[in-house]
PDB file of N, CA and C in Angstrom:
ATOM      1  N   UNK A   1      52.370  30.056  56.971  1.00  0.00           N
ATOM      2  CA  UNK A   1      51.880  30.390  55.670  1.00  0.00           C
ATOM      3  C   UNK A   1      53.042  30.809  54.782  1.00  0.00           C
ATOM      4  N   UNK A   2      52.783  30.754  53.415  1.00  0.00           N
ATOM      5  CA  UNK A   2      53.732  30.948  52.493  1.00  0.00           C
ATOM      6  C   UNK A   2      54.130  32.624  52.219  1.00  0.00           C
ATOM      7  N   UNK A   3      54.947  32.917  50.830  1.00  0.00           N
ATOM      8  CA  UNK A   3      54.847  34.364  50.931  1.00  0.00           C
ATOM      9  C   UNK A   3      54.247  34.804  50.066  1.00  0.00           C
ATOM     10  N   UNK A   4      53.456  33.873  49.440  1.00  0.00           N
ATOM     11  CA  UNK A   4      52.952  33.766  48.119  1.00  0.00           C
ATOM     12  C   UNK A   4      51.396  34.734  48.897  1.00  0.00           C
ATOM     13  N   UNK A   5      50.731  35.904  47.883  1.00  0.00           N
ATOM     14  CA  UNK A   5      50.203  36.893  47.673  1.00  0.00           C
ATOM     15  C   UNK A   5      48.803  36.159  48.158  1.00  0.00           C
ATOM     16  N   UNK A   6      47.854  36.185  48.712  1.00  0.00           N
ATOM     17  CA  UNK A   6      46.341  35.870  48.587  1.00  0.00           C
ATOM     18  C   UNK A   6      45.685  36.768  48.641  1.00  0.00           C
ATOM     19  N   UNK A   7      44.816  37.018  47.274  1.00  0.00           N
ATOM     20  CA  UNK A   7      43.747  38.417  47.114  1.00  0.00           C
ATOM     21  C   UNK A   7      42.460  38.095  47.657  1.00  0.00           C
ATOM     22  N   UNK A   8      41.911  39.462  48.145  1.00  0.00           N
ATOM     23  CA  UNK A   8      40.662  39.089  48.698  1.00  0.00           C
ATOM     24  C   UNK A   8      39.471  38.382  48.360  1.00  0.00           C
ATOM     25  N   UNK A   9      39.450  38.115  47.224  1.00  0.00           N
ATOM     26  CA  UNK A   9      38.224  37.421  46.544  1.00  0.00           C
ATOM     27  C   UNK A   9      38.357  36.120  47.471  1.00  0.00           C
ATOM     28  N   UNK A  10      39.851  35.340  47.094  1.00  0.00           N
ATOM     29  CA  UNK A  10      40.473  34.171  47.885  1.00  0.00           C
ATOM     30  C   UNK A  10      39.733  34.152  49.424  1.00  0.00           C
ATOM     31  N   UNK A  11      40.803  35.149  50.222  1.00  0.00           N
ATOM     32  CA  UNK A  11      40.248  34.997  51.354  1.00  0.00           C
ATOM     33  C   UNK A  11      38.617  35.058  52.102  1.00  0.00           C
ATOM     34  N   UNK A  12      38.423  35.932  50.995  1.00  0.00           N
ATOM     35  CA  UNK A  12      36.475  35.821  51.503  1.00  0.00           C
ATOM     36  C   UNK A  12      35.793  34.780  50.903  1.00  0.00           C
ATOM     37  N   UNK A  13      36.684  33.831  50.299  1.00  0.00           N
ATOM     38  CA  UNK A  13      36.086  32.234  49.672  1.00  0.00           C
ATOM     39  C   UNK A  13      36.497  31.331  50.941  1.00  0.00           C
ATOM     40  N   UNK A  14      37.942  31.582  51.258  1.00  0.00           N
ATOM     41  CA  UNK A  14      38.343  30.744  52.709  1.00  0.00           C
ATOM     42  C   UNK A  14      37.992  30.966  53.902  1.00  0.00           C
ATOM     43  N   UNK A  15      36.955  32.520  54.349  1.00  0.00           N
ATOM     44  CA  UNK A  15      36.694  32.884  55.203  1.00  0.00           C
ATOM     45  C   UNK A  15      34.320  31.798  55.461  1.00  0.00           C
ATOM     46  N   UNK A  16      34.364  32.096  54.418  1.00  0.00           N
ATOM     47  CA  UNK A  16      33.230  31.250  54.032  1.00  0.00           C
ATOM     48  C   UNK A  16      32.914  30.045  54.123  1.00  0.00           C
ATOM     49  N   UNK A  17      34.650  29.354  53.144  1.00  0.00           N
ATOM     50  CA  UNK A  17      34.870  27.959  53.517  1.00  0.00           C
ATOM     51  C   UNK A  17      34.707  27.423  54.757  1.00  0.00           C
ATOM     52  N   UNK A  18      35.388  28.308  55.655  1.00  0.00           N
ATOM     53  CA  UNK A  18      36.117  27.946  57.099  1.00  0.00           C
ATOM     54  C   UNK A  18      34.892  28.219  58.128  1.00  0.00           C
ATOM     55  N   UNK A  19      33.941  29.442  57.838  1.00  0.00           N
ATOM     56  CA  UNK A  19      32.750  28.835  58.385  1.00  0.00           C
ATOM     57  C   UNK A  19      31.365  28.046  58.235  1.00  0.00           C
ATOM     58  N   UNK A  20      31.720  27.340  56.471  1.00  0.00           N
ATOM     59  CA  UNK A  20      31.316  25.812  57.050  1.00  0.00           C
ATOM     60  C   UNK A  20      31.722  24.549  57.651  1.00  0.00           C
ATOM     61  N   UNK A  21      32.897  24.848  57.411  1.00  0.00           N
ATOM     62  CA  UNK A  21      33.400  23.283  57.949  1.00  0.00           C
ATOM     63  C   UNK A  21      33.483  23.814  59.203  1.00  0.00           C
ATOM     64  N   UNK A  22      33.349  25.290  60.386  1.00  0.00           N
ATOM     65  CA  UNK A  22      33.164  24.975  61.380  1.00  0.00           C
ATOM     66  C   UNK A  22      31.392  24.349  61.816  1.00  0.00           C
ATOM     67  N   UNK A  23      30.442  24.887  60.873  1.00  0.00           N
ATOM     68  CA  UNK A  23      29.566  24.769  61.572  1.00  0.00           C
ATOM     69  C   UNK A  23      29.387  22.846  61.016  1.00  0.00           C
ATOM     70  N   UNK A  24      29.288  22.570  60.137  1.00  0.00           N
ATOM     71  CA  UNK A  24      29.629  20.850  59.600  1.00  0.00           C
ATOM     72  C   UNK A  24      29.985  20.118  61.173  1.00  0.00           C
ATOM     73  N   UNK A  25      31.147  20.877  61.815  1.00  0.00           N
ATOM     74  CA  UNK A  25      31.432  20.060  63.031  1.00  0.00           C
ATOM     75  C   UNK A  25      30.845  20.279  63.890  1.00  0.00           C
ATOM     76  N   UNK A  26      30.227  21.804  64.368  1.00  0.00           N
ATOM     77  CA  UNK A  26      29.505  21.941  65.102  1.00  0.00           C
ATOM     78  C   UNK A  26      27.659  20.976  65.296  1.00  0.00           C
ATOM     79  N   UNK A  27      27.560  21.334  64.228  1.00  0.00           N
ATOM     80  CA  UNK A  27      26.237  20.008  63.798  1.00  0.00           C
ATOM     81  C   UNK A  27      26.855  18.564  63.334  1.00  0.00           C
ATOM     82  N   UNK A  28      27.591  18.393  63.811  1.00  0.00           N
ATOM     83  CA  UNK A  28      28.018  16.711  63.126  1.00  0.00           C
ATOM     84  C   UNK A  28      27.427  16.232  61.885  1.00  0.00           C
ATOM     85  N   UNK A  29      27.688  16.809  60.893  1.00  0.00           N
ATOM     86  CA  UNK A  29      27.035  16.904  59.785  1.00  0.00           C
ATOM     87  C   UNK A  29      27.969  16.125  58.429  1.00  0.00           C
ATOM     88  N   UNK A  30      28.803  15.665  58.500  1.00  0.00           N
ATOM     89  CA  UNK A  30      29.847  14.944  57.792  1.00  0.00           C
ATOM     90  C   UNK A  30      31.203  14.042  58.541  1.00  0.00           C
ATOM     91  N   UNK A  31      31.217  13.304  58.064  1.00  0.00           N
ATOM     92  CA  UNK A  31      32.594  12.452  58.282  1.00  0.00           C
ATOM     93  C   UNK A  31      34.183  13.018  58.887  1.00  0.00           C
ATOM     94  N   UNK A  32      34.953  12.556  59.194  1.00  0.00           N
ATOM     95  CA  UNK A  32      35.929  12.604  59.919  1.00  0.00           C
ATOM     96  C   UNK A  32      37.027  13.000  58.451  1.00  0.00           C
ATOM     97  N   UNK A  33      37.332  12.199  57.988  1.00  0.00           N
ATOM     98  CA  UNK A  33      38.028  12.147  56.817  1.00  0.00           C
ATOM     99  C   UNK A  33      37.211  13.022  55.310  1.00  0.00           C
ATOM    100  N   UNK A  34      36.056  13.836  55.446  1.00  0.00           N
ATOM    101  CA  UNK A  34      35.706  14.364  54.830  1.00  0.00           C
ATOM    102  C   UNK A  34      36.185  15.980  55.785  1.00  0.00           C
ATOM    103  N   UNK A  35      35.869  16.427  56.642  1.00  0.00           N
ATOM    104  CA  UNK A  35      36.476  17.320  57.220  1.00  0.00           C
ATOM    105  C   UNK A  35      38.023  17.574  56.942  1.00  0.00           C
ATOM    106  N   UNK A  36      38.908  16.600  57.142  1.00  0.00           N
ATOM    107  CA  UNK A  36      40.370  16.629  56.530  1.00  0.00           C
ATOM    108  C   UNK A  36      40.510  17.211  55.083  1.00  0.00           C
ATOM    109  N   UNK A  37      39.173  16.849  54.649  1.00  0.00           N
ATOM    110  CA  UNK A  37      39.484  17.072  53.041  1.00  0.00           C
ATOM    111  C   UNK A  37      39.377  18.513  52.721  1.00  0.00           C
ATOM    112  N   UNK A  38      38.406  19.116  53.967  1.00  0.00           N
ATOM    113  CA  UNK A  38      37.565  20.299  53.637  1.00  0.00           C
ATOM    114  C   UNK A  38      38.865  21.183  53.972  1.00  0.00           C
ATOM    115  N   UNK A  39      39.075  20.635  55.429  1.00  0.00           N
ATOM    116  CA  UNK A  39      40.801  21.768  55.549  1.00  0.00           C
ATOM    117  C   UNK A  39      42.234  21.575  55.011  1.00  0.00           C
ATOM    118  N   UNK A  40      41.815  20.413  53.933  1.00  0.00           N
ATOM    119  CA  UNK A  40      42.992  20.550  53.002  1.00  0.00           C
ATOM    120  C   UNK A  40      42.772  21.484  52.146  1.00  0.00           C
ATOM    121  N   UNK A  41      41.925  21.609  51.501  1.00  0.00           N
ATOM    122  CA  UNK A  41      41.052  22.513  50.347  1.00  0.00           C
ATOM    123  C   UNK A  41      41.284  24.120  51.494  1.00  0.00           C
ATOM    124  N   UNK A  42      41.232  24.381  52.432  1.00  0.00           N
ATOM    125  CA  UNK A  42      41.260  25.860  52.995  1.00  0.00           C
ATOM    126  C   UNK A  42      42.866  25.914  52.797  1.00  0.00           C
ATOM    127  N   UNK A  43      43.571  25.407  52.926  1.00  0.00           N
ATOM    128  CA  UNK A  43      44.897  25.308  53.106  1.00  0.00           C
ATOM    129  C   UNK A  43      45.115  25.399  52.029  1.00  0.00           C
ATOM    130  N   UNK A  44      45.229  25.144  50.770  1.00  0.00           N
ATOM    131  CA  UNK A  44      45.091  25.003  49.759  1.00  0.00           C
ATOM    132  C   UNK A  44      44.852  26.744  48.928  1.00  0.00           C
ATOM    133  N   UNK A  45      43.956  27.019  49.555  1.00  0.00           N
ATOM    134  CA  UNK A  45      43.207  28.559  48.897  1.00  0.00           C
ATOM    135  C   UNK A  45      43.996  29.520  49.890  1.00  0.00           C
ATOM    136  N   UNK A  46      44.987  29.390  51.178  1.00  0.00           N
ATOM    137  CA  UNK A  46      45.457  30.125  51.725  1.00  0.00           C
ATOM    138  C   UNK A  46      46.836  29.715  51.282  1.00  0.00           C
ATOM    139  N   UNK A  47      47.422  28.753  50.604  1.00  0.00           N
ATOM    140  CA  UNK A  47      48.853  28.803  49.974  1.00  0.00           C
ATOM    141  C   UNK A  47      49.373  28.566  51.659  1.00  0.00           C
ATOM    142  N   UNK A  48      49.027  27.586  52.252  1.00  0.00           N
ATOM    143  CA  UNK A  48      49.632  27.092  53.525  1.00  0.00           C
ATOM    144  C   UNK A  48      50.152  25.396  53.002  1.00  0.00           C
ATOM    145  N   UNK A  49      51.335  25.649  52.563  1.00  0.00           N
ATOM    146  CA  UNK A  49      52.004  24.537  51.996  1.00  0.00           C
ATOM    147  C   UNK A  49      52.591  23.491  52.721  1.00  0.00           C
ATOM    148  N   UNK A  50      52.763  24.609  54.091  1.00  0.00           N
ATOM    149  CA  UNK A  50      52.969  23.402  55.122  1.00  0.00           C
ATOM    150  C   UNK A  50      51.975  22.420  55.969  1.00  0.00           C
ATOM    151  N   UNK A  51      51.090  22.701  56.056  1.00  0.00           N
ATOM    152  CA  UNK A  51      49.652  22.172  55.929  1.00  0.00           C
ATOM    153  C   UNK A  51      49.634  20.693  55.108  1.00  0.00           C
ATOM    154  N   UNK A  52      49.676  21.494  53.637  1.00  0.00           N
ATOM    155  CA  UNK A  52      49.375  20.383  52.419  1.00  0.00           C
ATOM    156  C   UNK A  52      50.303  19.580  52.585  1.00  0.00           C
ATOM    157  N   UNK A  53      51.765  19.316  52.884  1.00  0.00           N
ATOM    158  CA  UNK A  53      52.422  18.762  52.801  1.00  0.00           C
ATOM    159  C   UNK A  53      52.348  17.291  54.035  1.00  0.00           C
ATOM    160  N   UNK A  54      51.685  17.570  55.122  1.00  0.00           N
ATOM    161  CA  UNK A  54      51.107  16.640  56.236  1.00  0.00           C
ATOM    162  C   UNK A  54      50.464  15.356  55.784  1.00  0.00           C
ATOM    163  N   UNK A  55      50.811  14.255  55.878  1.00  0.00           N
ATOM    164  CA  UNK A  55      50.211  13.497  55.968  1.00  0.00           C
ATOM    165  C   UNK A  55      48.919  13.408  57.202  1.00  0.00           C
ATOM    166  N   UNK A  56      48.113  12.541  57.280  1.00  0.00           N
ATOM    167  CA  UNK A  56      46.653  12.222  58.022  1.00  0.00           C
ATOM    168  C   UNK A  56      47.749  11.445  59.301  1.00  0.00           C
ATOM    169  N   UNK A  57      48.296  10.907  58.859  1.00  0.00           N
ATOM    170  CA  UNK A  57      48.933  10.377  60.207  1.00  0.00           C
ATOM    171  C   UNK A  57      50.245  11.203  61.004  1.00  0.00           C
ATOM    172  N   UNK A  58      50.436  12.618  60.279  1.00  0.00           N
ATOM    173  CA  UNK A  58      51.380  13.283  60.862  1.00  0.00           C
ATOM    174  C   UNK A  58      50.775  14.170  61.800  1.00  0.00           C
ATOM    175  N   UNK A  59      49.281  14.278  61.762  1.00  0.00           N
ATOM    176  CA  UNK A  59      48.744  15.558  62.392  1.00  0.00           C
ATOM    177  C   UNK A  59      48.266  15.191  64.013  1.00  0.00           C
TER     178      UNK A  59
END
């Protein structure tokens, strides 16, 4: 993660985020490449730049 600041509003949006896209997988409830999208978007709200920077075929 970066060193860049994340306030709590953030994290209790990514903590929310992160347990839908677990339960999405847990119920097979969306696509493969829609999931990627969902934990680009968490990555994204946590300023994990190294994350964003991954290509789909680097992971």
């Amino acid at each position: 993660m970066s060193n860049l600041p994340v306030n709590a509003k953030t994290l209790e949006e990514a903590l929310q985020f992160s347990e839908e896209i677990l339960t999405s997988i847990e119920l097979e409830t969306t696509s493969l490449s829609s999931y990627m999208l969902k934990a680009s978007r968490l990555a994204r709200l946590l300023n994990d730049f190294d994350y964003q920077q991954k290509k789909p075929i680097d992971m």
